[in-house]
Protein backbone atom coordinates (compact mmCIF):
# COMPACT_ATOMS: atom_id res chain seq x y z
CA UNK A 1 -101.16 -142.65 91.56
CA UNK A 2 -102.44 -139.53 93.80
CA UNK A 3 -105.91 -137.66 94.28
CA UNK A 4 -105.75 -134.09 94.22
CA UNK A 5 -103.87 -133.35 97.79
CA UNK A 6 -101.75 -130.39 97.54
CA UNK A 7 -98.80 -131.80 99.62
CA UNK A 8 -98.00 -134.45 96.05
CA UNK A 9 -97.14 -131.12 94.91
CA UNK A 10 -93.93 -130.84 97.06
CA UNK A 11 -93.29 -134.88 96.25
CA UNK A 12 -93.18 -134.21 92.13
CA UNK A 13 -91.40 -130.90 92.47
CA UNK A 14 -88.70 -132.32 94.46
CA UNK A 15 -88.44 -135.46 91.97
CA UNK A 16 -88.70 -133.55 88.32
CA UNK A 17 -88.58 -137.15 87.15
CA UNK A 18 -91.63 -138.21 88.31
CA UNK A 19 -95.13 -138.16 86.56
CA UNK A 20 -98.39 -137.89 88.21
CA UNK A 21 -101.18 -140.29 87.40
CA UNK A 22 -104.62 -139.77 88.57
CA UNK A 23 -107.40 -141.80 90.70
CA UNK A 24 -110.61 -142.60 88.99
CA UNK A 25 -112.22 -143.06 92.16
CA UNK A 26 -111.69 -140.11 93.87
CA UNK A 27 -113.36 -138.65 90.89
CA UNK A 28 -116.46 -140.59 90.80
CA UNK A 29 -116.61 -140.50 94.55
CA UNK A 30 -116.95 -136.34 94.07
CA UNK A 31 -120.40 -137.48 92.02
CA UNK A 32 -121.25 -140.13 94.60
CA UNK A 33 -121.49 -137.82 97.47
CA UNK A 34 -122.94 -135.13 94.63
CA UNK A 35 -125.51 -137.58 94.50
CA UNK A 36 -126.05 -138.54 98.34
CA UNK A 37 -125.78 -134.93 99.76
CA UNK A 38 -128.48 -133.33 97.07
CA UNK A 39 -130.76 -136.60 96.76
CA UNK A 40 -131.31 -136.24 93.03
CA UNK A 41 -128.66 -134.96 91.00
CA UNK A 42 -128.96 -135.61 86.97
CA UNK A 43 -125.51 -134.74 86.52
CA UNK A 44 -123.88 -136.96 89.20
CA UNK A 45 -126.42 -139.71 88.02
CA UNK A 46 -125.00 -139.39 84.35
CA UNK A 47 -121.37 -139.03 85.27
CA UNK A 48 -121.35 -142.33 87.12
CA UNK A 49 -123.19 -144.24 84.60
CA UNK A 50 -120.46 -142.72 82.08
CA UNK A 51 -117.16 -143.73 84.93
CA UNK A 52 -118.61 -147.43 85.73
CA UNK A 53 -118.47 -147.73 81.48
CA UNK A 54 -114.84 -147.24 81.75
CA UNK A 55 -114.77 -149.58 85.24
CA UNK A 56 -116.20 -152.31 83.26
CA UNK A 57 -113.70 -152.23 80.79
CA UNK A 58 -110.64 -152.17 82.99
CA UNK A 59 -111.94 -155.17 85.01
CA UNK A 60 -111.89 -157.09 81.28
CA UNK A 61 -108.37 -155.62 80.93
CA UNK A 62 -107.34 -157.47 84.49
CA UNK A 63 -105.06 -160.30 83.44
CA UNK A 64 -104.02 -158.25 80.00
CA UNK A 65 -100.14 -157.76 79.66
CA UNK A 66 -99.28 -154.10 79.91
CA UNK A 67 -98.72 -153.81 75.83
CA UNK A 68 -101.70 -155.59 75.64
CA UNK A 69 -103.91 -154.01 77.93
CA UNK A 70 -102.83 -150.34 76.63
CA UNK A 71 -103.73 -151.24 73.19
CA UNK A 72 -107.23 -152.57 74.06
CA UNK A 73 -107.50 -149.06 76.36
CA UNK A 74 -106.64 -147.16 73.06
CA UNK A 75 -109.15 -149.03 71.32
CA UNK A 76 -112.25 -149.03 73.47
CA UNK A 77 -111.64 -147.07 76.97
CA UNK A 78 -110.07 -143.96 74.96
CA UNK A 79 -113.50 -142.94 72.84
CA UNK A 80 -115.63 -143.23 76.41
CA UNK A 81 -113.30 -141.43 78.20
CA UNK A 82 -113.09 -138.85 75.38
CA UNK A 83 -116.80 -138.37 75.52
CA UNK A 84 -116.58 -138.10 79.41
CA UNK A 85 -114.41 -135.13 78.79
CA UNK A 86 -116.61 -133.25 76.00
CA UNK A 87 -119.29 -134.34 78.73
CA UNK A 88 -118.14 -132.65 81.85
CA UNK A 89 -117.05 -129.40 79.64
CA UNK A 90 -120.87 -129.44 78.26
CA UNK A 91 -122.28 -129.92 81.88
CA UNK A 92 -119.53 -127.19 83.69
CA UNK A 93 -120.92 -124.63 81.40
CA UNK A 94 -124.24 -124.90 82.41
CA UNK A 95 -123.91 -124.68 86.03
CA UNK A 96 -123.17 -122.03 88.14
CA UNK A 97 -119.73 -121.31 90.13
CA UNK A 98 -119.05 -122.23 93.71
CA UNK A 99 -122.11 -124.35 93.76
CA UNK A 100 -121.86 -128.28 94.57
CA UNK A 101 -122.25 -129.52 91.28
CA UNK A 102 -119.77 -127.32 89.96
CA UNK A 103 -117.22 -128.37 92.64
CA UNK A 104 -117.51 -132.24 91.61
CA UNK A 105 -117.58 -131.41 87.83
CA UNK A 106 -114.24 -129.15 88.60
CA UNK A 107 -112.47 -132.21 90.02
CA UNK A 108 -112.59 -134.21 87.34
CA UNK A 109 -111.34 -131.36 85.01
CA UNK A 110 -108.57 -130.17 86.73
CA UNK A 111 -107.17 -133.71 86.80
CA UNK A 112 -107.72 -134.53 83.31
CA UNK A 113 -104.21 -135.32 82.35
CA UNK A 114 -103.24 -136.93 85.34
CA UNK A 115 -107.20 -138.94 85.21
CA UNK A 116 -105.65 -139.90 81.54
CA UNK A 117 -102.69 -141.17 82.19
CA UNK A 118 -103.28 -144.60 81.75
CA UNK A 119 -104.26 -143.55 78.19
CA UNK A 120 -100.40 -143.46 77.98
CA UNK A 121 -99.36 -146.47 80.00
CA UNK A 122 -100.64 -149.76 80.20
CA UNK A 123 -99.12 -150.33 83.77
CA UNK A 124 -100.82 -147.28 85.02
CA UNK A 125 -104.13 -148.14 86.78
CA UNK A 126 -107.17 -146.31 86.71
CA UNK A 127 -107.16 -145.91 90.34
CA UNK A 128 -105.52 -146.47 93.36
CA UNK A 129 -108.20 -148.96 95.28
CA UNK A 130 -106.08 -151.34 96.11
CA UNK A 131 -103.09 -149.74 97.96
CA UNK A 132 -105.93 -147.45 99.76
CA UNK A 133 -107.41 -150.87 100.52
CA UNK A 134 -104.35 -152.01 102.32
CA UNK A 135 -103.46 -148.59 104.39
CA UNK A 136 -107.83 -148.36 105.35
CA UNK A 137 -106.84 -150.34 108.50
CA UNK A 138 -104.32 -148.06 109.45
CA UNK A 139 -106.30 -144.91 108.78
CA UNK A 140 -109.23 -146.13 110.73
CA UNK A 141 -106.85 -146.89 113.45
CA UNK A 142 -105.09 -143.17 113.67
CA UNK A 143 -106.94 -141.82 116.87
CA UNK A 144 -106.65 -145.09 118.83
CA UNK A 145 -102.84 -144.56 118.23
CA UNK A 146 -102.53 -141.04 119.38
CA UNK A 147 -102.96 -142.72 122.61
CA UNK A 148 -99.70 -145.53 121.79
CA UNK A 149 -97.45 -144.08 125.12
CA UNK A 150 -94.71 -141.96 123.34
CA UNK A 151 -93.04 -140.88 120.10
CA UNK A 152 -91.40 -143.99 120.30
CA UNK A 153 -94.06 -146.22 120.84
CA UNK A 154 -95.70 -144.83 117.79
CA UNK A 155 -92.23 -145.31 115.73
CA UNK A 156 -92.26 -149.16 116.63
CA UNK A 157 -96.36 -149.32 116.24
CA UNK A 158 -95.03 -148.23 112.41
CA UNK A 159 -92.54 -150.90 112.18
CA UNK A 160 -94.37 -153.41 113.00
CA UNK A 161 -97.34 -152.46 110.64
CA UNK A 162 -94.83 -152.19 107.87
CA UNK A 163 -93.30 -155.70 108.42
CA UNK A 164 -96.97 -156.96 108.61
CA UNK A 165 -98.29 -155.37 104.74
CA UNK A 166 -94.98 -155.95 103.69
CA UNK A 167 -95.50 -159.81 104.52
CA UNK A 168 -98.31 -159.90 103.02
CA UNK A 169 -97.49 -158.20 99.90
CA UNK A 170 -94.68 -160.74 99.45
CA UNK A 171 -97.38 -163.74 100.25
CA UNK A 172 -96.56 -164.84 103.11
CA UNK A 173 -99.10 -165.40 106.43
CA UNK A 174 -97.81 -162.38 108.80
CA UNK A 175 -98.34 -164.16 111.99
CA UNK A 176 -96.06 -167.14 110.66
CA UNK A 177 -93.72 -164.11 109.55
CA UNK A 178 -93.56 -162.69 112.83
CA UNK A 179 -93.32 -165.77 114.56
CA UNK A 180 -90.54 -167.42 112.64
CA UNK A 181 -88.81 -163.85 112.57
CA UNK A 182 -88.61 -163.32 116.48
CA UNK A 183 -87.41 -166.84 117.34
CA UNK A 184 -84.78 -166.61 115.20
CA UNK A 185 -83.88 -163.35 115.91
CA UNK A 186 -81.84 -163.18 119.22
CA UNK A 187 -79.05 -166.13 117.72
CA UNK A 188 -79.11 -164.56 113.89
CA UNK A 189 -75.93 -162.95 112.67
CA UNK A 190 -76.54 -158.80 112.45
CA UNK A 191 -74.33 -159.22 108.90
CA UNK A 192 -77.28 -161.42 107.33
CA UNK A 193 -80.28 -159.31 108.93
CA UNK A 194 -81.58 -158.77 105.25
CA UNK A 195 -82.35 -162.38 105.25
CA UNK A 196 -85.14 -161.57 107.76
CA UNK A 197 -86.84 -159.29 106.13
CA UNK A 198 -90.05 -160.06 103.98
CA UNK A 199 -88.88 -160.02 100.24
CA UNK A 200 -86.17 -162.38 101.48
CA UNK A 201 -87.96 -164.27 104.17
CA UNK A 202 -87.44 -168.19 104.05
CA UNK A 203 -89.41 -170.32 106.71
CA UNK A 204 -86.86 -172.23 108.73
C-alpha cells in the first residue's frame, strides 16, 4: 500500500516480486485540498461525492472474509469505481494543463492500477489509514527528535518506538510491556531473548 512517492520505485524494482497497491486517500485528499485552496471547485466537489460512494461500501465490507469481501467489491464497488474512471478521463479533458485541477485529476489517473488493486484482492485495502494512523505520532514528533543528543540516541529513540507499536499491535498495554520486559531483563538468559519480544511476550 504506497501513495505516489518516487523512492517505492527503488523498493519494487529491487523486489520484482512485489506488487504495488494504491491509497484511496491520498487521492481524495488531492480533491480535498482542490477544494480548500480554490474555495469552490465543481470538480473536487463531484469527485469526493463519487470516492466517499466507494468509502461507504468498504466500511460494509469490514468484517467480510477476504473471498467474501472481493466478491461483494466485484459486485457493487467495481461499477462505481468504473464510472470514477470514465469520470476523471471526461473531467481531465476539459481542463487545462499545469493548472490545479488538472494536477489532482492527474493523481488519480496515473495510479489507476495501483488505486484498483483491491479490484483484484480482497485482502488489499482501499487505503492505508490505519498504518499512517499509527506512524502520525512519530511524524509529528520528527523535529523534536533532531534535537535527541547523537546518532545513537536517535537509534535507541527508534527502538524503543518500535517495541512500543509493536506491543500494541500484538495487544498488549506497552507500559505493562516495558515494565515487565526491563525487570526481567538483567537475570534472563541471552539464548531465550526472543521470548521478550512482543509477538512472544508472556506476562510473568
Amino acid at each position: 500500500m504506497r501513495d505516489e512517492y518516487k523512492a517505492y520505485e527503488h523498493v519494487m524494482a529491487a523486489e520484482p516480486g512485489r506488487v504495488a497497491a494504491g491509497c484511496l486517500a491520498h487521492a481524495r485528499r488531492k480533491f480535498d485540498e482542490l477544494l480548500r485552496d480554490n474555495g469552490k471547485s465543481a470538480v473536487a466537489t463531484e469527485a469526493l461525492q463519487r470516492i466517499a460512494w466507494i468509502y461507504r461500501i468498504e466500511r460494509e465490507l469490514a468484517t467480510l472474509t477476504n473471498k467474501e469481501r472481493l466478491a461483494r467489491r466485484t459486485a457493487v464497488a467495481q461499477p462505481l469505481w468504473e464510472e470514477l474512471h470514465k469520470w476523471l478521463q471526461l473531467e481531465r479533458a476539459r481542463v487545462h494543463d499545469g493548472s490545479a485541477t488538472a494536477k489532482a485529476l492527474n493523481y488519480s489517473l496515473n495510479a489507476w492500477k495501483a488505486l484498483t488493486r483491491n479490484l483484484l484482492d480482497g485482502e488489499v485495502n482501499v487505503d492505508n489509514n490505519h498504518c499512517e494512523n499509527l506512524i502520525r505520532p512519530w511524524a509529528l514528533g520528527r523535529k523534536a527528535w533532531l534535537f535527541a543528543g547523537s546518532e545513537l540516541a536517535g537509534q535507541r529513540a527508534a527502538i524503543v518506538m518500535s517495541l512500543v507499536q509493536s506491543a500494541k499491535i500484538n495487544g498488549h498495554d506497552p507500559y505493562a510491556y516495558l515494565n515487565d520486559v526491563l525487570t526481567r531483563l538483567p537475570t534472563h538468559l541471552n539464548s531465550r531473548i526472543d521470548e521478550l519480544l512482543p509477538h512472544n511476550w508472556q506476562r510473568s
